[in-house]
Protein backbone atom coordinates (compact mmCIF):
# COMPACT_ATOMS: atom_id res chain seq x y z
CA UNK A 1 27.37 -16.58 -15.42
CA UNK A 2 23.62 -15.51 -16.00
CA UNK A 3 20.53 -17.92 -14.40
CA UNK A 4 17.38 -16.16 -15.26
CA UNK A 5 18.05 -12.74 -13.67
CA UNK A 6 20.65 -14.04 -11.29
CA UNK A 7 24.45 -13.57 -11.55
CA UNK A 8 26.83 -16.19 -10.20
CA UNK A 9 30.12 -14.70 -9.97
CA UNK A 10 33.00 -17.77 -8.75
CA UNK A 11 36.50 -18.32 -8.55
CA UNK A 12 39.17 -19.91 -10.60
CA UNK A 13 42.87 -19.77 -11.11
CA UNK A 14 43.98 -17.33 -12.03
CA UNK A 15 47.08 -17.67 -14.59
CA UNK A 16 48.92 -14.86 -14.53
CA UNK A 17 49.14 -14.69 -10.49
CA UNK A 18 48.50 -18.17 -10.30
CA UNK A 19 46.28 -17.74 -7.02
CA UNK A 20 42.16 -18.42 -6.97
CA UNK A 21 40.50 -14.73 -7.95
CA UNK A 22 37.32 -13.94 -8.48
CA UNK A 23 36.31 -14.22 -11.99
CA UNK A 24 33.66 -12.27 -13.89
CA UNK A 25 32.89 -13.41 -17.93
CA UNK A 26 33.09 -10.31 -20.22
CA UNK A 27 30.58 -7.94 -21.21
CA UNK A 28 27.14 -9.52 -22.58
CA UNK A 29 23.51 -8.70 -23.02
CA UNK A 30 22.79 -11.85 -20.69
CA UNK A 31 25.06 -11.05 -18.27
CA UNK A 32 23.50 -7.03 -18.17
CA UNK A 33 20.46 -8.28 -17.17
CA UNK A 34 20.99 -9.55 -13.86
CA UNK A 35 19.27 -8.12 -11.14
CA UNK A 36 20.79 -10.00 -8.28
CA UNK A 37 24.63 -11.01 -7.36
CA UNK A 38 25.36 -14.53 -6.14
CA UNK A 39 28.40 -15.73 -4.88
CA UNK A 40 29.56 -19.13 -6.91
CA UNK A 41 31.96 -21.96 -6.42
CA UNK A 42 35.57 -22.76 -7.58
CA UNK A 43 35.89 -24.04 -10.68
CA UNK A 44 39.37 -25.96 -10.84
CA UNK A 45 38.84 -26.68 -15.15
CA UNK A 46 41.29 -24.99 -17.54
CA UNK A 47 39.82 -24.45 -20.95
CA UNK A 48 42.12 -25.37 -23.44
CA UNK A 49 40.97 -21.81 -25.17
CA UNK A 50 41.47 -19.05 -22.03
CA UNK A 51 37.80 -17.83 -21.56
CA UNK A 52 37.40 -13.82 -21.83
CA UNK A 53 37.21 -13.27 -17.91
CA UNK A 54 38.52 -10.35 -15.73
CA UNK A 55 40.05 -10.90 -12.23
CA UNK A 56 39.16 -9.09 -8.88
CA UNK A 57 40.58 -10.63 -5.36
CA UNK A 58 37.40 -9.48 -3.67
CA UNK A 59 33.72 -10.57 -4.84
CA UNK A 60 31.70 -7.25 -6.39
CA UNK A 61 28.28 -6.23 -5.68
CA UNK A 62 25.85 -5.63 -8.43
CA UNK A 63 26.48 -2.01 -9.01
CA UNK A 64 30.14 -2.80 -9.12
CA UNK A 65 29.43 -6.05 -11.91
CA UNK A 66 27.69 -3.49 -13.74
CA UNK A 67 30.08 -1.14 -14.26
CA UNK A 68 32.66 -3.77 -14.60
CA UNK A 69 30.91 -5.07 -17.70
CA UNK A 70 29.86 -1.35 -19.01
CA UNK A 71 26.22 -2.26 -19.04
CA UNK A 72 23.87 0.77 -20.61
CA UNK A 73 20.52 -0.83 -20.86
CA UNK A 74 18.31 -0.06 -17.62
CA UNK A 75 15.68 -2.68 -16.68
CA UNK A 76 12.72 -1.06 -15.96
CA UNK A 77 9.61 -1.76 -14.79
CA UNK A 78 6.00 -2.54 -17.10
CA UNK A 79 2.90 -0.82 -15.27
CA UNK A 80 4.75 -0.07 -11.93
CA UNK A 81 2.14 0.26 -9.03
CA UNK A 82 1.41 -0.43 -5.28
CA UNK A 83 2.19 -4.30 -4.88
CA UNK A 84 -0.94 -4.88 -2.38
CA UNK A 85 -0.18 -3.39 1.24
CA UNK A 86 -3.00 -0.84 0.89
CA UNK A 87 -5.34 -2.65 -0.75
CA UNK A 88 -4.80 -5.55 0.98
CA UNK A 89 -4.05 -7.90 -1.99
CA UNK A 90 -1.09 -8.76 0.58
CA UNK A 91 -3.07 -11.11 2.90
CA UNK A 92 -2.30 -10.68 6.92
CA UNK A 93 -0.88 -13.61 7.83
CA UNK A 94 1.59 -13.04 4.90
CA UNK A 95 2.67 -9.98 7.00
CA UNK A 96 5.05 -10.95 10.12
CA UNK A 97 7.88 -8.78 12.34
CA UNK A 98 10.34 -9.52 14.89
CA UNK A 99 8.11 -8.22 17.66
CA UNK A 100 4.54 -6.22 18.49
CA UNK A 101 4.09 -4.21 21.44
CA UNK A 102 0.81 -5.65 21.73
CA UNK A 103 -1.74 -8.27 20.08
CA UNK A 104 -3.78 -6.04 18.04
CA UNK A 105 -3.00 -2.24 17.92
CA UNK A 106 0.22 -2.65 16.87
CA UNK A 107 0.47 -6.43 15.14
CA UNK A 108 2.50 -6.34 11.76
CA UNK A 109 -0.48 -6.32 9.34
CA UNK A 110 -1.56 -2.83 11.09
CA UNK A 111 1.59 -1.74 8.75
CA UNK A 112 -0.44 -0.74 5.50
CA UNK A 113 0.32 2.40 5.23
CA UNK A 114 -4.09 2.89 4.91
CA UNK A 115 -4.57 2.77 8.32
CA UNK A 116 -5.08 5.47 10.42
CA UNK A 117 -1.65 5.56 11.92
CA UNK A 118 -2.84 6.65 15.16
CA UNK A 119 -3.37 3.66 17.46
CA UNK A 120 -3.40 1.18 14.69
CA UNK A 121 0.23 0.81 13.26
CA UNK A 122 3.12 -1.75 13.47
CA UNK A 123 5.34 -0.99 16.27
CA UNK A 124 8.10 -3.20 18.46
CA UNK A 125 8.37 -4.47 21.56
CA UNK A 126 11.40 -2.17 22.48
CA UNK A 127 12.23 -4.55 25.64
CA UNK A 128 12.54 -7.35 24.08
CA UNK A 129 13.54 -6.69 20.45
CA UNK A 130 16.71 -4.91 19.74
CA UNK A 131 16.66 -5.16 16.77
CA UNK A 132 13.24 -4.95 14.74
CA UNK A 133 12.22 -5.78 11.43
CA UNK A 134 9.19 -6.37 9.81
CA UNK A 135 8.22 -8.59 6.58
CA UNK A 136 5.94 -9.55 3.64
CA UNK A 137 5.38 -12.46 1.83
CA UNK A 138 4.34 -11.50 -1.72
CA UNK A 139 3.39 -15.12 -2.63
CA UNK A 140 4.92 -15.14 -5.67
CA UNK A 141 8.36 -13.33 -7.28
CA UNK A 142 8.11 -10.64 -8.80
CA UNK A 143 10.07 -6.74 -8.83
CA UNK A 144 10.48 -4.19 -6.56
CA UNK A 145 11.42 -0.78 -7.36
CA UNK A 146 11.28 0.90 -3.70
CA UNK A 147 9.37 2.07 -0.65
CA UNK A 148 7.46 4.33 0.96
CA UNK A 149 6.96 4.37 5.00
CA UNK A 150 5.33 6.25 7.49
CA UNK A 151 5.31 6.58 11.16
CA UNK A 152 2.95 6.85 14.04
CA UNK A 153 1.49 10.56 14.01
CA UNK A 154 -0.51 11.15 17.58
CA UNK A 155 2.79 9.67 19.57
CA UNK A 156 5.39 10.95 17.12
CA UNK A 157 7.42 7.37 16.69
CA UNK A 158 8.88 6.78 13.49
CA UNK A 159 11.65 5.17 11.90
CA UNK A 160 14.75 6.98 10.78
CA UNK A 161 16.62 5.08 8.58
CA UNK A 162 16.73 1.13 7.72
CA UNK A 163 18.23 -1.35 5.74
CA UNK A 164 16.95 -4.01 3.35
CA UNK A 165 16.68 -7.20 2.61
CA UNK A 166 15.66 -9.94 0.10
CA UNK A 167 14.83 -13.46 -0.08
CA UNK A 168 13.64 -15.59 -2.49
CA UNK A 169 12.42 -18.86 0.26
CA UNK A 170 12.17 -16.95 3.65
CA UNK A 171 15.53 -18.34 4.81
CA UNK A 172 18.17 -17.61 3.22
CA UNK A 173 18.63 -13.70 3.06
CA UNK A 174 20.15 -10.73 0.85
CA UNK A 175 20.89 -7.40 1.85
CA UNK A 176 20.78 -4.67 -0.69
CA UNK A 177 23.92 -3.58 -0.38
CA UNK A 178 26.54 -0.74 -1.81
CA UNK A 179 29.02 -1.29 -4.46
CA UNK A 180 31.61 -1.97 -1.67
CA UNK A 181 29.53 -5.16 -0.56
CA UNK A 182 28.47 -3.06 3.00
CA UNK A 183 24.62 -3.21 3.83
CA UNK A 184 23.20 -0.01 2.44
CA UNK A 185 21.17 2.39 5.11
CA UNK A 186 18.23 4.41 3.82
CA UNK A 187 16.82 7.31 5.40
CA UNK A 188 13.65 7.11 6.47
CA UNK A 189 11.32 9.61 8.41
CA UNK A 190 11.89 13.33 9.48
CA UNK A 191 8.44 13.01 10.97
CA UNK A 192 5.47 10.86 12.37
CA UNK A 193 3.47 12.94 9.76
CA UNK A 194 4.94 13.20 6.40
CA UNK A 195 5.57 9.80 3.96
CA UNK A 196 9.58 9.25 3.04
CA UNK A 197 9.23 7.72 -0.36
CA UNK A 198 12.36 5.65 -1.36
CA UNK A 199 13.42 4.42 -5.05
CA UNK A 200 15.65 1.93 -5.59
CA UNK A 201 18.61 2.41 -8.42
CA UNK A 202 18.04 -0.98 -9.68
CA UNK A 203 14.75 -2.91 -10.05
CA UNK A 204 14.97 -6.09 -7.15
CA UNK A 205 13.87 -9.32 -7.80
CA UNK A 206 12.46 -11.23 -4.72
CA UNK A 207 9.16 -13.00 -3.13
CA UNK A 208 9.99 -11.70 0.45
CA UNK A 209 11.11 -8.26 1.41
CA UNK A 210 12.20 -7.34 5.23
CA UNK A 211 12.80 -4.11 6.78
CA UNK A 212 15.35 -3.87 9.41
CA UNK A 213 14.60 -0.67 11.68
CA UNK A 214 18.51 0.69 12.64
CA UNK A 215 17.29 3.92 13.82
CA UNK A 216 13.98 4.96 15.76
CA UNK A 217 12.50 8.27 16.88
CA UNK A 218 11.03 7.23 20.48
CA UNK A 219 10.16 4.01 19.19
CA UNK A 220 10.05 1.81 16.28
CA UNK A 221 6.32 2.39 14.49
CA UNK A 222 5.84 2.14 10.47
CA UNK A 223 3.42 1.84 7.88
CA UNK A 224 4.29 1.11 4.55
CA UNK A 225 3.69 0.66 1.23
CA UNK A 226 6.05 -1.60 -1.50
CA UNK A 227 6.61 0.26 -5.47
CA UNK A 228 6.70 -2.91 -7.99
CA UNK A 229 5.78 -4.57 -10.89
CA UNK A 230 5.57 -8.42 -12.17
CA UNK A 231 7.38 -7.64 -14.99
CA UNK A 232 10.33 -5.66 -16.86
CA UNK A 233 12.12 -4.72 -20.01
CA UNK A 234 14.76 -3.32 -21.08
CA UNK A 235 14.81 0.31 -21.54
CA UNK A 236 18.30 1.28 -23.65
């Protein structure tokens, strides 16, 4: 089941096992356009006329509905572009981490990946904060179609790789994950010099997007900048 650009996938009996399963409707254009997987309900009816459904006995990520359903069409993204770190369309207080290692050097909005990247950058507290992350409010939804960081050149501290998430209220959260449902790691810096440009293989939709530092060289320091667009089509 398709809301806007949402899939809902639930469970129901199944008749042949006769045991809940995860169902998922057959192949539509509605249902190829989802750009996010939900997990539904139960749904206890029995249509008099069976419903054209396959079973799985574990819920599937998106890549995995995809394929499932044979989608072909690729959404893809109309005038893709910078969504406002540099140029500071993305408003500081809309910018907000886990930690800073101090109160003005290093607070989250000294993450565009503009600024000189030598004392001003976003980096942790390391003693406190195990586990950093840092996030920005977009202030509206709209698509994102990947990333590019960089770390902290003069002290060489940079993140190595990090996972993803996605939110659409600032509570309740996503990971982009693989097709096995596991939180997917992307490699970030070989350097405090160089940019590591990521692009996602399908277009997010999302108001909020956090990155969750899992590796660090020396200690966790980033810039960045967000790829995206406010709208999409279908490219067959």
């Amino acid at each position: 089941m398709v809301y806007g650009h949402a899939c809902w996938i639930g469970q129901e009996p199944d008749l042949a096992s006769n045991q809940l399963r995860w169902a998922l409707p057959a192949a539509g254009e509605a249902s190829c356009q989802c750009t996010d997987m939900k997990l539904g309900g139960v749904n206890l009816f029995q249509p008099r006329r069976p419903l054209h459904v396959q079973h799985f006995d574990a819920p599937l990520g998106l890549h995995a509905v995809k394929k499932a359903l044979n989608c072909t069409a690729k959404e893809v993204c109309v005038a893709e572009g910078p969504l406002g770190m540099g140029d500071r369309r993305i408003h500081n207080d809309h910018i907000t981490a886990s930690s800073q290692s101090n109160l003005f050097n290093h607070a989250p909005w000294k993450a565009r990946l503009t600024t000189d990247g030598t004392f001003s950058v976003w980096c942790n507290n390391p003693r406190t904060d195990p586990a950093p992350w840092i996030q920005v409010d977009f202030a509206r939804d709209l698509y994102v179609t990947g990333l590019v960081i960089q770390g902290r050149s003069l002290y060489n501290q940079y993140v190595m790789s990090y996972e993803l998430a996605l939110s659409m209220d600032g509570e309740i959260w996503q990971p982009l994950t693989n097709a096995d449902g596991t939180a997917r790691r992307f490699t970030g810096n070989e350097d405090s010099v160089n940019v590591a440009a990521t692009e996602f293989e399908v277009i997010q939709r999302t108001r909020f997007l956090r990155i969750l530092s899992t590796e660090c060289h020396s200690r966790c320091c980033m810039r960045f900048e967000v790829m995206g667009c406010d709208r999409t089509e279908l490219n067959p």
